[in-house]
C-alpha atoms as a PDB file:
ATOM      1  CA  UNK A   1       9.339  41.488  51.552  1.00  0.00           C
ATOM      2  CA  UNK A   2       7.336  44.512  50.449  1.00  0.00           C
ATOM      3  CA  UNK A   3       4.133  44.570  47.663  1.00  0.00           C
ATOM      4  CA  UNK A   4       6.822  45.960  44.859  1.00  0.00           C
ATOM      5  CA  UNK A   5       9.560  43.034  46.014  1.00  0.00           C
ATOM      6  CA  UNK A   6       7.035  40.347  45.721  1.00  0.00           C
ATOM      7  CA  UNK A   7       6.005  41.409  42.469  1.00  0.00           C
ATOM      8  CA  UNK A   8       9.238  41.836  41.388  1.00  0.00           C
ATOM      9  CA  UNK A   9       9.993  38.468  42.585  1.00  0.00           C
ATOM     10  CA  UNK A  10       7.210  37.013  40.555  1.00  0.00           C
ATOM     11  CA  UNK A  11       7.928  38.283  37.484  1.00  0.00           C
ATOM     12  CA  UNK A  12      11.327  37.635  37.139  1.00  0.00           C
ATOM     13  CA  UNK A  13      10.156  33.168  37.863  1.00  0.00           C
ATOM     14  CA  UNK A  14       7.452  33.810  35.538  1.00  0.00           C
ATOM     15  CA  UNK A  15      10.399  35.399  33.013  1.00  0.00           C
ATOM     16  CA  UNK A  16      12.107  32.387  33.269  1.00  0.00           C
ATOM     17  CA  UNK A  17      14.463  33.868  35.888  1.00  0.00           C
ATOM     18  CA  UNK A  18      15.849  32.248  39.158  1.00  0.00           C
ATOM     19  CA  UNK A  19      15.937  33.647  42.220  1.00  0.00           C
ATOM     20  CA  UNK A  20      17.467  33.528  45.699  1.00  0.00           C
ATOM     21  CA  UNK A  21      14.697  33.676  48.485  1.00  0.00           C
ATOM     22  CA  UNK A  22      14.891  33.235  52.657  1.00  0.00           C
ATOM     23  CA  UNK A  23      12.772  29.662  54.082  1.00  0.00           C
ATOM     24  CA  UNK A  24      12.153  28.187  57.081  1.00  0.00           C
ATOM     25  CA  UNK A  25      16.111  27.893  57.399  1.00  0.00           C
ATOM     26  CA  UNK A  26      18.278  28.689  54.600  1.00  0.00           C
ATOM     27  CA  UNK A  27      18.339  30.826  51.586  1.00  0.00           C
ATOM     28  CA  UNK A  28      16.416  28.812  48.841  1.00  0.00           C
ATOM     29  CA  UNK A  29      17.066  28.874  44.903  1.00  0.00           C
ATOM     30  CA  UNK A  30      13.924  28.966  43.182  1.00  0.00           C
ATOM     31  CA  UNK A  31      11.939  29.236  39.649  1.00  0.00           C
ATOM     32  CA  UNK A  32       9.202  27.939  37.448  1.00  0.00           C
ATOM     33  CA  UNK A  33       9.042  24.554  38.157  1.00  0.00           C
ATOM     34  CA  UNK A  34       7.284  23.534  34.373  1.00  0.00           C
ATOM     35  CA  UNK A  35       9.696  25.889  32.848  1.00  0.00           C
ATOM     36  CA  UNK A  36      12.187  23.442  31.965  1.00  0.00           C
ATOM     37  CA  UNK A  37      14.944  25.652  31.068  1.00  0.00           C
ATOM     38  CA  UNK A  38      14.997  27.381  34.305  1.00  0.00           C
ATOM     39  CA  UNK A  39      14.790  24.572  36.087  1.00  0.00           C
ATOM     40  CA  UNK A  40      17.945  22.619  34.219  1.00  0.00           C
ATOM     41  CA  UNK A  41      19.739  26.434  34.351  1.00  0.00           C
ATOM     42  CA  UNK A  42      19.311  26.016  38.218  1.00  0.00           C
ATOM     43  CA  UNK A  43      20.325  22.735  37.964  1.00  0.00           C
ATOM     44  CA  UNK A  44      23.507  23.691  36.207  1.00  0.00           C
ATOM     45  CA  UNK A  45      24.543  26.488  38.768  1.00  0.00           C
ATOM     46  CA  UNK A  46      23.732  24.336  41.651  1.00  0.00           C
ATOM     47  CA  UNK A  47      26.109  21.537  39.683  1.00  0.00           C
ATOM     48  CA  UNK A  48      23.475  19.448  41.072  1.00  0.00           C
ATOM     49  CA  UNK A  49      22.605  15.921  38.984  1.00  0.00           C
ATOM     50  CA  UNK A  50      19.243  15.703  37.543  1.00  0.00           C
ATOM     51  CA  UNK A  51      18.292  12.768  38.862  1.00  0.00           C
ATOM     52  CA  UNK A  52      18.044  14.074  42.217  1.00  0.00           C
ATOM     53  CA  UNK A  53      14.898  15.503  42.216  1.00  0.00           C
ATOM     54  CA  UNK A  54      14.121  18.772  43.364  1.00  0.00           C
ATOM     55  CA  UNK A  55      11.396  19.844  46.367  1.00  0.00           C
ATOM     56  CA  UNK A  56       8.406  22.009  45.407  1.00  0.00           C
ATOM     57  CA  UNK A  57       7.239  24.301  47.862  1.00  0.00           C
ATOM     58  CA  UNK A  58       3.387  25.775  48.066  1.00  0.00           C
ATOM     59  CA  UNK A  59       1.411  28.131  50.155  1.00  0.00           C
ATOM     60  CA  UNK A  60      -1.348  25.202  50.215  1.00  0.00           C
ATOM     61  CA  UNK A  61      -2.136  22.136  48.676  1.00  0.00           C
ATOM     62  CA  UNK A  62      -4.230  22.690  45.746  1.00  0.00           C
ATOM     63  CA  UNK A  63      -1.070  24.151  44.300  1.00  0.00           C
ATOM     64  CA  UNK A  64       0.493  20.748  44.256  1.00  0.00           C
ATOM     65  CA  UNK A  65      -2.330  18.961  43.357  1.00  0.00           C
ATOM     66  CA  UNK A  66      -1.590  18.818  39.538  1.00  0.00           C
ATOM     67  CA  UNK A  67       2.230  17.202  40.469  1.00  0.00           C
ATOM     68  CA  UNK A  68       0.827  14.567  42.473  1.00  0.00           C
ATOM     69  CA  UNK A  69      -0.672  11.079  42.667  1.00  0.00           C
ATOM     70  CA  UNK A  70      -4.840  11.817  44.411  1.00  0.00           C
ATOM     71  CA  UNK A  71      -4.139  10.751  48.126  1.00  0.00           C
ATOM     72  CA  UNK A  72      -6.179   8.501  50.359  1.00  0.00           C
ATOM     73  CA  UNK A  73      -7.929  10.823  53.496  1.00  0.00           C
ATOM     74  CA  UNK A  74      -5.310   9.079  56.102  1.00  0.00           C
ATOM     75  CA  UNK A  75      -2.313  10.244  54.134  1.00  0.00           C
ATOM     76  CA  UNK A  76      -3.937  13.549  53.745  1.00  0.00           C
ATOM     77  CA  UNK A  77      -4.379  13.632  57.601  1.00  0.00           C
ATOM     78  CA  UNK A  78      -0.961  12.909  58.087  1.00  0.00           C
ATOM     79  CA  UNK A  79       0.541  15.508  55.718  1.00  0.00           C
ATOM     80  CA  UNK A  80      -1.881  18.127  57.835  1.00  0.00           C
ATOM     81  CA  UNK A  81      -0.151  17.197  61.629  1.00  0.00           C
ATOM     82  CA  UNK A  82       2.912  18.793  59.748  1.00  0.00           C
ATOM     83  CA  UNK A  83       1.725  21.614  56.951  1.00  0.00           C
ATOM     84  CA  UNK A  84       2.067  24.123  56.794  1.00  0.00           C
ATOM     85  CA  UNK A  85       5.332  23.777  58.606  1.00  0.00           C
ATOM     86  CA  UNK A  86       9.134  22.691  58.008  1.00  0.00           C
ATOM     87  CA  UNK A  87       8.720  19.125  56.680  1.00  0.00           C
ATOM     88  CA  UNK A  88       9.117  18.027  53.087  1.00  0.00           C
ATOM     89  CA  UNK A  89       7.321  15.241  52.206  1.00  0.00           C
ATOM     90  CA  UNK A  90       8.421  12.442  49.528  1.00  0.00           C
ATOM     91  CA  UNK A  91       4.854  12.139  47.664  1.00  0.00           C
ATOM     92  CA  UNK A  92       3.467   9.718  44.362  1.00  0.00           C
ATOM     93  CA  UNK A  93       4.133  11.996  41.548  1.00  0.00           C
ATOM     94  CA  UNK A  94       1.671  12.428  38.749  1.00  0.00           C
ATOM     95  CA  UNK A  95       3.485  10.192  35.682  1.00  0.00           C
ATOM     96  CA  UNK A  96       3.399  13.613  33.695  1.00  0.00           C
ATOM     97  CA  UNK A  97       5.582  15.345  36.459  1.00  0.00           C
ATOM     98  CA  UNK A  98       8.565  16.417  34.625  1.00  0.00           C
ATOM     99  CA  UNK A  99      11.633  14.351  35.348  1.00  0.00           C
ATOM    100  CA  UNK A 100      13.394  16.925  35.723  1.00  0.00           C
ATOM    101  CA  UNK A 101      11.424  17.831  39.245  1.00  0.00           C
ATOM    102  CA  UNK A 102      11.389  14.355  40.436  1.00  0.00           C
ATOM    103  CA  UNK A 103      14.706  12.752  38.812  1.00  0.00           C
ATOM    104  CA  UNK A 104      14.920   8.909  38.928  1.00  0.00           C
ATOM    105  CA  UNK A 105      12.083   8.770  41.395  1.00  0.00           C
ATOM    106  CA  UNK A 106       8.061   7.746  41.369  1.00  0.00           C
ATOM    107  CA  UNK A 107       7.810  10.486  43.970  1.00  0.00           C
ATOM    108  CA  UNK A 108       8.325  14.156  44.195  1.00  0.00           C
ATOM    109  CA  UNK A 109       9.511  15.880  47.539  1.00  0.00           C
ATOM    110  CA  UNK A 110       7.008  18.873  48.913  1.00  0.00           C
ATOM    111  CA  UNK A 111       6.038  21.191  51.280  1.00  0.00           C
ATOM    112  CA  UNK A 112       3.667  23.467  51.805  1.00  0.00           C
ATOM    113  CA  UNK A 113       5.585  26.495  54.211  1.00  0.00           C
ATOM    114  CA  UNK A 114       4.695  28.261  56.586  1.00  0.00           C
ATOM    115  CA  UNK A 115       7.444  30.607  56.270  1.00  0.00           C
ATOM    116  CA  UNK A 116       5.796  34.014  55.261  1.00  0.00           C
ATOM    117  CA  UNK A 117       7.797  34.851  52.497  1.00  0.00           C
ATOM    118  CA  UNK A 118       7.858  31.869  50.940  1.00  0.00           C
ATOM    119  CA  UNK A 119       4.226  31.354  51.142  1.00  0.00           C
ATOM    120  CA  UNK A 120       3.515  34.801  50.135  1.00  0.00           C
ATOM    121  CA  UNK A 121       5.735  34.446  46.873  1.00  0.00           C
ATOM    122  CA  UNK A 122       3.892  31.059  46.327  1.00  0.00           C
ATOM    123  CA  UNK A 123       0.285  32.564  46.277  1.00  0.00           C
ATOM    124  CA  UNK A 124       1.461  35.806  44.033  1.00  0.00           C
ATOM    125  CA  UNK A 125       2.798  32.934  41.710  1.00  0.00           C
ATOM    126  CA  UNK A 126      -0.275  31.076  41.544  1.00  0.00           C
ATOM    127  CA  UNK A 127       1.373  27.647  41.323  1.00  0.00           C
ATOM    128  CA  UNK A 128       4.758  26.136  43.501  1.00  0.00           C
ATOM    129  CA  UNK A 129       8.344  26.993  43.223  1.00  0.00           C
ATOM    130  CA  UNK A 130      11.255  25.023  43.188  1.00  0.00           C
ATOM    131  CA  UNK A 131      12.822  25.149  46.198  1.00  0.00           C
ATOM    132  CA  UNK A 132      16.633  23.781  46.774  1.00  0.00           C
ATOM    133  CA  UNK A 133      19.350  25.582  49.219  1.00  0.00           C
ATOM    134  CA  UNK A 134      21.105  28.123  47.951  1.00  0.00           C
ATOM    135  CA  UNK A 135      24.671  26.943  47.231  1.00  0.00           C
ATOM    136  CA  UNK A 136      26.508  24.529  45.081  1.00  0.00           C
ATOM    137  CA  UNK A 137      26.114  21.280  45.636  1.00  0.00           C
ATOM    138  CA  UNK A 138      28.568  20.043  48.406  1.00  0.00           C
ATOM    139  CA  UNK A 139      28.868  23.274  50.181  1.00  0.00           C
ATOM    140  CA  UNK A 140      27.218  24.599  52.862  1.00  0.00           C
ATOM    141  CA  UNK A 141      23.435  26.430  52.669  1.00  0.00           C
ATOM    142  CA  UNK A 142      23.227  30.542  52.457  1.00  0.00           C
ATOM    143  CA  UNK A 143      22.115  31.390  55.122  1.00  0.00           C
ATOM    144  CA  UNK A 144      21.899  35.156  54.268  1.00  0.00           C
ATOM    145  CA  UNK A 145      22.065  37.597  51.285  1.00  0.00           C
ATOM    146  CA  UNK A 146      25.369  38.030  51.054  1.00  0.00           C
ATOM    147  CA  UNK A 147      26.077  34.095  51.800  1.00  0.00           C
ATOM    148  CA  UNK A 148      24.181  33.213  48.406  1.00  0.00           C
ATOM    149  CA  UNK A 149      26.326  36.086  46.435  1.00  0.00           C
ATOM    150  CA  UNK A 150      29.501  34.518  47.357  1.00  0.00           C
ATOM    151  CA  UNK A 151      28.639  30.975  46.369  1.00  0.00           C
ATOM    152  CA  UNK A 152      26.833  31.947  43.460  1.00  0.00           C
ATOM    153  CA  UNK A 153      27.715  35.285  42.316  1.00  0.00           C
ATOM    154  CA  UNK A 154      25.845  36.970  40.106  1.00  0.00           C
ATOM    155  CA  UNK A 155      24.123  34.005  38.513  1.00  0.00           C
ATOM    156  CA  UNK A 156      20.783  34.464  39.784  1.00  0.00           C
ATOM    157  CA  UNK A 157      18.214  37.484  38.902  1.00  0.00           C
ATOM    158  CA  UNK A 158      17.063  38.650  42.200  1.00  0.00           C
ATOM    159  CA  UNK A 159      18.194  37.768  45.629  1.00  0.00           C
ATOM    160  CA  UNK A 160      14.964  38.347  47.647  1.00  0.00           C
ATOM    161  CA  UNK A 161      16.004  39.966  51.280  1.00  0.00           C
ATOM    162  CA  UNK A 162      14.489  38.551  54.444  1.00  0.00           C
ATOM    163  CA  UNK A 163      14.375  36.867  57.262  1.00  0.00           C
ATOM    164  CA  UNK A 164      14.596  32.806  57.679  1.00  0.00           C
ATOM    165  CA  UNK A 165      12.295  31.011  59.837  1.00  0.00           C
ATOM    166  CA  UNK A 166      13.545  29.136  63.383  1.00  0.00           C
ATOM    167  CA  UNK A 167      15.177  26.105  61.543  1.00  0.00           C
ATOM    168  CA  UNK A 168      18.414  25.344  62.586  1.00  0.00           C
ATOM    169  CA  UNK A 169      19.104  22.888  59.700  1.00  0.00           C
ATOM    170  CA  UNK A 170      17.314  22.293  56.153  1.00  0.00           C
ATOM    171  CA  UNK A 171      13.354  20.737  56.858  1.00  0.00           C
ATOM    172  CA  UNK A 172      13.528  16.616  57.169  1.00  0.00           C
ATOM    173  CA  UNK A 173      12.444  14.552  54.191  1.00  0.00           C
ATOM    174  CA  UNK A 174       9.793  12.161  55.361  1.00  0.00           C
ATOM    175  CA  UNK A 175       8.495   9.467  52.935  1.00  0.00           C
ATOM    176  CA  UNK A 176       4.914   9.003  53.035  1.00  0.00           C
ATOM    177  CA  UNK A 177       4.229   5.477  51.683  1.00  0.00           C
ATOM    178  CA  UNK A 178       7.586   3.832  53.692  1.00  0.00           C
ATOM    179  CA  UNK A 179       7.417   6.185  56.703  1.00  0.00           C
ATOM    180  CA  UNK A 180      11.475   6.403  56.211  1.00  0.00           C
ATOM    181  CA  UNK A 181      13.220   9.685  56.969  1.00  0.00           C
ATOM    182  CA  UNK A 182      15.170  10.171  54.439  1.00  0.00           C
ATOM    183  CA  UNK A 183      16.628  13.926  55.790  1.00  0.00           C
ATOM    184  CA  UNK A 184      16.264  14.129  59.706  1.00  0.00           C
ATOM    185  CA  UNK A 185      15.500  17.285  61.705  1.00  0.00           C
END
């Protein structure tokens, strides 16, 4: 992704807008995540239930700090043996974290990436971006441009051209406080 394409990119989630954007695996869907509109708009073309919860990703963690629950230095050492990198983590969500990013849940799913793209986007942004695969729910993941305009048409604002990172499949949900894998690799 170029200087203009990034900026581009940024304007359009700061808009309001949703976008389509390459991650460690699959194409991701992504937009403001306090911009509830967007967010329940993505919901809506995903056909995905609120009470889900959506993951947040970040180029680092200070960007998620105002979502979450202040961690102990052991979890925080534990999140580092896998950020940046492809695992989401289920995390203690602030109680002001919108419902509509964590659903029915105390937690909130998270990553901080290491894909370049993604990270780069993240840091023009200033704050995280929703991050959920690019299709409707039930089908399979874009894994390319042209994937996510078949499944979704022209729904979205900007489908951001790239390449994904070496995941085979969608990062594994880990949750921090039972240790359960709730996705795996």
């Amino acid at each position: 992704m170029n200087h203009w394409q990034l900026r581009q990119a940024a304007r359009i989630v700061h808009s309001g807008g949703l976008i389509a954007y390459p991650t460690e695996a699959v194409y991701g869907l992504g937009c403001d995540p306090l911009n509830a509109a967007a967010v329940l708009r993505l919901l809506s073309l995903k056909r995905r239930s609120m009470d889900k919860g959506l993951i947040l990703i970040a180029a680092d963690f200070d960007q998620l700090f105002p979502f979450l629950l202040p961690l102990n230095s052991d979890d925080e050492a534990t999140l580092h043996t896998t950020w940046p990198g492809p695992v989401t983590w289920l995390l203690p969500a602030r109680p002001e974290t919108p419902r509509w990013l964590r659903g029915s849940h105390e937690t909130l799913a998270v990553r901080i990436t290491d894909h370049p793209q993604a990270a780069a986007l993240c840091r023009q942004l200033g704050h995280p971006l929703v991050s959920t695969s690019a299709n409707r729910s039930g089908q399979t993941p874009a894994r390319s441009p042209l994937a996510v305009r078949r499944q979704l048409g022209s729904a979205l604002d900007l489908i951001v051209f790239g390449a994904l990172g070496n995941q085979a499949r969608p990062t594994p949900i880990r949750d921090l406080t039972s240790g359960r894998i709730l996705r795996p690799a």
